[in-house]
C-alpha atoms as a PDB file:
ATOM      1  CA  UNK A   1      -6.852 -70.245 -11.061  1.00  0.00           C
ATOM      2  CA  UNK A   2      -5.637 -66.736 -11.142  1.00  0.00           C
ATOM      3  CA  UNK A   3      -4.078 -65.102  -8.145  1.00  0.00           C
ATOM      4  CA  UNK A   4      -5.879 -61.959  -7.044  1.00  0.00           C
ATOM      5  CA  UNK A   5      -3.887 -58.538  -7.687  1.00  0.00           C
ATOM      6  CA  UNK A   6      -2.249 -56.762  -4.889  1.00  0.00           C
ATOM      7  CA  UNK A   7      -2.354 -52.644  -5.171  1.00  0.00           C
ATOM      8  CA  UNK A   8      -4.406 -50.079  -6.819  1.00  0.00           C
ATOM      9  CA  UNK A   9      -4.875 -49.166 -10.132  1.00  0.00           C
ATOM     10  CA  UNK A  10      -3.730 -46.004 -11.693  1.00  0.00           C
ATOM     11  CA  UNK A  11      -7.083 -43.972 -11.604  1.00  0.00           C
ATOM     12  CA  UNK A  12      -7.730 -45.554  -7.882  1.00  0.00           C
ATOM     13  CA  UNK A  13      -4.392 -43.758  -6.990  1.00  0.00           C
ATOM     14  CA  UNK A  14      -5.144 -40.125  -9.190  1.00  0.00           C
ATOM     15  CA  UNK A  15      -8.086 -40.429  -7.166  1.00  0.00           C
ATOM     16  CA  UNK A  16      -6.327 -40.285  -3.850  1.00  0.00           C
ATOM     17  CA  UNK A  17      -3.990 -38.166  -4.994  1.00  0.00           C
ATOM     18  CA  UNK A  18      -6.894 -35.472  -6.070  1.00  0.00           C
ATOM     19  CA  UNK A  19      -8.629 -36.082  -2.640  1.00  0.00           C
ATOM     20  CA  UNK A  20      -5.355 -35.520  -0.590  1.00  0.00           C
ATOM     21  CA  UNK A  21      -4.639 -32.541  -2.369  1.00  0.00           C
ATOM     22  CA  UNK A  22      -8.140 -30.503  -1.924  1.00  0.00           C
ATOM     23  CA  UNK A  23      -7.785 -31.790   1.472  1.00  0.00           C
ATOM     24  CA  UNK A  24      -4.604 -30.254   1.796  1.00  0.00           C
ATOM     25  CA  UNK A  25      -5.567 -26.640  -0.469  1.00  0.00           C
ATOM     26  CA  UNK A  26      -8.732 -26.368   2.371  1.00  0.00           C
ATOM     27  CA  UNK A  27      -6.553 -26.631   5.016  1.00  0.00           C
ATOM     28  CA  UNK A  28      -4.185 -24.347   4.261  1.00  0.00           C
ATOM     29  CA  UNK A  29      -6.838 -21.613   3.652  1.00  0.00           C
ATOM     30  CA  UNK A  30      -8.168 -22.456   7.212  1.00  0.00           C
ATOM     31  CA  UNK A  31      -4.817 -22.053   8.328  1.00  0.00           C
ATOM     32  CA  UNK A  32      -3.788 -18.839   7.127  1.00  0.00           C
ATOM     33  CA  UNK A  33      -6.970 -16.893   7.714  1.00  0.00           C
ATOM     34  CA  UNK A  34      -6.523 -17.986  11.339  1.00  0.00           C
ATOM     35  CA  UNK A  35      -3.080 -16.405  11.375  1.00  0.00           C
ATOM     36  CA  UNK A  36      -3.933 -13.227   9.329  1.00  0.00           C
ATOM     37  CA  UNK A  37      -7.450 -12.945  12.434  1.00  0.00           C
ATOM     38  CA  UNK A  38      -5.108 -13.890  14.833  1.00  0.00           C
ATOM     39  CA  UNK A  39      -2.173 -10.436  13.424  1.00  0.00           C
ATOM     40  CA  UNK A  40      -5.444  -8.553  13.233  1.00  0.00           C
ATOM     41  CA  UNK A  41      -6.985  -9.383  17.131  1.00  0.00           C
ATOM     42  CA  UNK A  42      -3.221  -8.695  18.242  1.00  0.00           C
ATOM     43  CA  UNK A  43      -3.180  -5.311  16.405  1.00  0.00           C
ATOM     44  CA  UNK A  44      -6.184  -4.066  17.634  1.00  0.00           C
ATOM     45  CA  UNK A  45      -5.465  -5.360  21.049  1.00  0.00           C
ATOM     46  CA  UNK A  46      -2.301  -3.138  20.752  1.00  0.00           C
ATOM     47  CA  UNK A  47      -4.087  -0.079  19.197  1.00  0.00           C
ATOM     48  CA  UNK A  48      -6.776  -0.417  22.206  1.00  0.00           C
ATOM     49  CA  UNK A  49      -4.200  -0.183  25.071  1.00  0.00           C
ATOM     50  CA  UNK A  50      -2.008   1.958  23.999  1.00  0.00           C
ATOM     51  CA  UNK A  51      -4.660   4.646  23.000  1.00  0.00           C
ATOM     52  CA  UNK A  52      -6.221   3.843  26.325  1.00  0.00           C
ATOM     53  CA  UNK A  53      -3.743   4.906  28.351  1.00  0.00           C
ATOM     54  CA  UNK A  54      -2.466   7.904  26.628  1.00  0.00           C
ATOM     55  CA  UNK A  55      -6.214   9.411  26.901  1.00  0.00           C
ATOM     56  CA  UNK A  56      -6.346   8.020  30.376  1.00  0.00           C
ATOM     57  CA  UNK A  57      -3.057  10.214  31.172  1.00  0.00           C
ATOM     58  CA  UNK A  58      -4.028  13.138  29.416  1.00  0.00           C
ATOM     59  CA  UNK A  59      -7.716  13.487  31.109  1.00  0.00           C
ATOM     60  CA  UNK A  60      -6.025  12.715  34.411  1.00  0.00           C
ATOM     61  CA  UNK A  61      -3.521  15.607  34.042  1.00  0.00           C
ATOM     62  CA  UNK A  62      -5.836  18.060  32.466  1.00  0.00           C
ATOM     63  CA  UNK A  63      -8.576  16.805  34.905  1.00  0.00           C
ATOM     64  CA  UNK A  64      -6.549  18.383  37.798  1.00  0.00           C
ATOM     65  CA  UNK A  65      -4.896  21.338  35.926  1.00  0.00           C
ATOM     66  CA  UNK A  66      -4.540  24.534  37.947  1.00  0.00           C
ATOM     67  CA  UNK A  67      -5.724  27.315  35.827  1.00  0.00           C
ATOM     68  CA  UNK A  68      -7.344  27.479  32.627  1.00  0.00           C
ATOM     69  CA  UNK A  69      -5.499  25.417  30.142  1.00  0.00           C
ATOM     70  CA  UNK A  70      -4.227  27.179  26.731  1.00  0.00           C
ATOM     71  CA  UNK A  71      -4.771  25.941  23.372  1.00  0.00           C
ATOM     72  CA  UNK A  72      -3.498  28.695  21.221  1.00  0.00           C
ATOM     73  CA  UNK A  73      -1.348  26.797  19.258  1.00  0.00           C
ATOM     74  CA  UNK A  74      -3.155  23.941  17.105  1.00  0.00           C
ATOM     75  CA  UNK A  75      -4.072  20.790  18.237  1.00  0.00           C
ATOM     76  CA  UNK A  76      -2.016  21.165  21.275  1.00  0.00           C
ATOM     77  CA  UNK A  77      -3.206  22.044  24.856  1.00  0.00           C
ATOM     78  CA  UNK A  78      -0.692  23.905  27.556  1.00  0.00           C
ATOM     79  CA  UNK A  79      -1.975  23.882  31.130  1.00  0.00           C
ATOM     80  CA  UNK A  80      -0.149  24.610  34.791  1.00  0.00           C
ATOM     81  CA  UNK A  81      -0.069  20.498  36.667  1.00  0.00           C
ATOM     82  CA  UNK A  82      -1.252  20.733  40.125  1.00  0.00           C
ATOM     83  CA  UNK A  83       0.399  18.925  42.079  1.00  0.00           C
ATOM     84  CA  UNK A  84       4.111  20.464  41.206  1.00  0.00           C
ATOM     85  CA  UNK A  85       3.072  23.724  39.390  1.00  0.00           C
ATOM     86  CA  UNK A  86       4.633  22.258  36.504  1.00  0.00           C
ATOM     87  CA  UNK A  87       3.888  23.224  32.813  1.00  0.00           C
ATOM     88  CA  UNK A  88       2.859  20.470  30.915  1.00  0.00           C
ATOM     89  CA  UNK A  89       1.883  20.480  27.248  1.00  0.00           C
ATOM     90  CA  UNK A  90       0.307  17.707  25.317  1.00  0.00           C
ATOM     91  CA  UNK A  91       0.517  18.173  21.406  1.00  0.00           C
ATOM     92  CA  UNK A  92      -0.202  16.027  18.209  1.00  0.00           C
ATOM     93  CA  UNK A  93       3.048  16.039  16.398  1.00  0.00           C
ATOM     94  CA  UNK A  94       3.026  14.156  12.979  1.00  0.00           C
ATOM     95  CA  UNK A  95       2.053  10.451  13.721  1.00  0.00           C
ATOM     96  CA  UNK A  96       2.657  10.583  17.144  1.00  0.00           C
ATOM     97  CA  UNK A  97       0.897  12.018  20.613  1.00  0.00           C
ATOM     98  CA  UNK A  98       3.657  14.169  22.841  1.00  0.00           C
ATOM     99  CA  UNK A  99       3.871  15.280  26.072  1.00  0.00           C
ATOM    100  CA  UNK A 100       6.347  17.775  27.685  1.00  0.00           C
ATOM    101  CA  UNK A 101       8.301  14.792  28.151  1.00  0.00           C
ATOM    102  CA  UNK A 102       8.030  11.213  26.257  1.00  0.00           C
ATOM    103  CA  UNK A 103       5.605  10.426  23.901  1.00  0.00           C
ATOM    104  CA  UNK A 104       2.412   9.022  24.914  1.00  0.00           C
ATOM    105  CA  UNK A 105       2.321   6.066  22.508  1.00  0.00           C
ATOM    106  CA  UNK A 106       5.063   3.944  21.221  1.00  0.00           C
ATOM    107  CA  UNK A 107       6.554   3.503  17.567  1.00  0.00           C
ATOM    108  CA  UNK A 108       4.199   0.557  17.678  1.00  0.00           C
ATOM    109  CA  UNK A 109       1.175   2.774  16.794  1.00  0.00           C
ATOM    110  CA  UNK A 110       0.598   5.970  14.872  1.00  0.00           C
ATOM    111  CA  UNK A 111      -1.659   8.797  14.374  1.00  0.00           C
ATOM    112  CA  UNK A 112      -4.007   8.654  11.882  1.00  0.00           C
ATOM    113  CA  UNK A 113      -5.571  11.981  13.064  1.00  0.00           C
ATOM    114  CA  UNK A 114      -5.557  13.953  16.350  1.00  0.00           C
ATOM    115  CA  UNK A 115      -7.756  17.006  17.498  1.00  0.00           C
ATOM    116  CA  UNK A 116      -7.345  18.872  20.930  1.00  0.00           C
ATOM    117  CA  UNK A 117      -9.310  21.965  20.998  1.00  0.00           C
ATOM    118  CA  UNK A 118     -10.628  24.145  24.553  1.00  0.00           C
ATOM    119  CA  UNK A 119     -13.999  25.198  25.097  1.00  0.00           C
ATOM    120  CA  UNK A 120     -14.451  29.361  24.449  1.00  0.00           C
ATOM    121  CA  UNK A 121     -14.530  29.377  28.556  1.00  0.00           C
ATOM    122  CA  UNK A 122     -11.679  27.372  29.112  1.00  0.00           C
ATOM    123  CA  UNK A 123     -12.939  25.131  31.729  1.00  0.00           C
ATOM    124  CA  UNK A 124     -13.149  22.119  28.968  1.00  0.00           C
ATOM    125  CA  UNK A 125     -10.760  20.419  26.722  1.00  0.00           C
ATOM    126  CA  UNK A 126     -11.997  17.725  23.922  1.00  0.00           C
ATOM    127  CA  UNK A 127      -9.263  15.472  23.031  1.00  0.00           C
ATOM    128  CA  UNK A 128     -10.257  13.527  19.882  1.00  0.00           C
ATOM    129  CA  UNK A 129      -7.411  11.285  18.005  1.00  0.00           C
ATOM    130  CA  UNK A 130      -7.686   7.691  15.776  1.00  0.00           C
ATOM    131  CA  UNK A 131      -4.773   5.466  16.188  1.00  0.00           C
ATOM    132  CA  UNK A 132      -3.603   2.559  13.699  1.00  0.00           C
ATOM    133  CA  UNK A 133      -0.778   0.012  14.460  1.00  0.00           C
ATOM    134  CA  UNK A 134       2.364   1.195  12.574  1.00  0.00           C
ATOM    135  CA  UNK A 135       4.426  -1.155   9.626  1.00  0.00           C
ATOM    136  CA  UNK A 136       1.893  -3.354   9.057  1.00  0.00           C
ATOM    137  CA  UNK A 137      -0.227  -4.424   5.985  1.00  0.00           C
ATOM    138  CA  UNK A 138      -3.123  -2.069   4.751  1.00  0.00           C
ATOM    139  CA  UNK A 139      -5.502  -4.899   5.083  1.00  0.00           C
ATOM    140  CA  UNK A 140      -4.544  -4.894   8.978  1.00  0.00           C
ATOM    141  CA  UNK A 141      -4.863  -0.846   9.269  1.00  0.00           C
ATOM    142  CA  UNK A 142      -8.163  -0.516   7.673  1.00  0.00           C
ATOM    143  CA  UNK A 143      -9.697  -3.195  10.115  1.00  0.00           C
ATOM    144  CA  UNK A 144      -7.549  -2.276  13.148  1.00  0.00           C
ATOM    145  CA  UNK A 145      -8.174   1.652  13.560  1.00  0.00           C
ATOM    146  CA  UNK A 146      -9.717   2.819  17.011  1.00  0.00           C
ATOM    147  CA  UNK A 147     -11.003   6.183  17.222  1.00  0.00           C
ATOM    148  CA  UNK A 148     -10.741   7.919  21.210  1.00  0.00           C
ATOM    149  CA  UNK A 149     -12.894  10.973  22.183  1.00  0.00           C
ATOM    150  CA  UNK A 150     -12.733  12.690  25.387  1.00  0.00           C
ATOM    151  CA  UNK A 151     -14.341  15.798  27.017  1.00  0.00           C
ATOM    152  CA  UNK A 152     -11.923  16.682  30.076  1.00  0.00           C
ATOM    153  CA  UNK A 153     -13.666  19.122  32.661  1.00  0.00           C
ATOM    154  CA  UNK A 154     -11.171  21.202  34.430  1.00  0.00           C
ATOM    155  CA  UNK A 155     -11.956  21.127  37.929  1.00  0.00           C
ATOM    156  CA  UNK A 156      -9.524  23.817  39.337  1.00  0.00           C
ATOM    157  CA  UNK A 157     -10.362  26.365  36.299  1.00  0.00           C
ATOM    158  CA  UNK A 158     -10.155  29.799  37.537  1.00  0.00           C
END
């Protein structure tokens, strides 16, 4: 009588070996697509609020404006506040969106392009600018830009 063998043979083990390891290559795909959607979704995300609110400041401000604003100067828009008689400009400088004081975006996020231009009558201001998130892979930009366009009426233009 012979006594039966105990293990695997050699191609019964190169065959779980191949299986584990095309297991293992899929998986690891999965895995980093997730995680490059995931840096993508938290890009945009970023891109989305942060261009949000500087339009949502900038159509507030100009909304209530006391005057008719002035846009002489290129892409930049000078108006009297009304609440304070303040002057308050808002201007696209380089990769960034200014106001009198701070900027309006962080070093987060950058310009890709910016437009502010007043009607001939002065009693409208279209604020147009695309924002992508700054220091991060091309792949991320091209899928992560968010364009903003605005038409502000003045209600106190004179």
């Amino acid at each position: 009588m012979t006594k039966p063998k105990l293990g695997f043979t050699l191609i019964e083990t190169l065959v779980g070996v191949g299986v584990f390891a095309v297991l293992a290559a899929m998986t690891s795909i999965m895995l980093f697509a997730a995680l490059r959607g995931a840096r993508r979704a938290a890009a945009v995300a970023q891109v989305r609020n942060e261009g949000s609110y500087a339009m949502g400041v900038m159509s507030q401000k100009l909304r209530f404006a006391s005057g008719v604003p002035d846009c002489t100067v290129p892409n930049s828009v000078t108006f009297t506040s009304a609440p304070n008689n303040g002057v308050t400009t808002f201007s696209c400088a380089g990769t960034s969106i200014t106001s009198t004081g701070p900027n309006l975006i962080s070093s987060k996020v950058q310009t890709a392009g910016c437009s502010i231009t007043c009607s001939p009558t002065g009693d409208q201001v279209n604020i147009v600018f695309t924002l992508v998130p700054a220091g991060v892979p091309q792949s991320v930009v091209d899928k992560a830009s968010v364009t903003f366009d605005s038409q502000v009426q003045i209600r106190n233009a004179r």
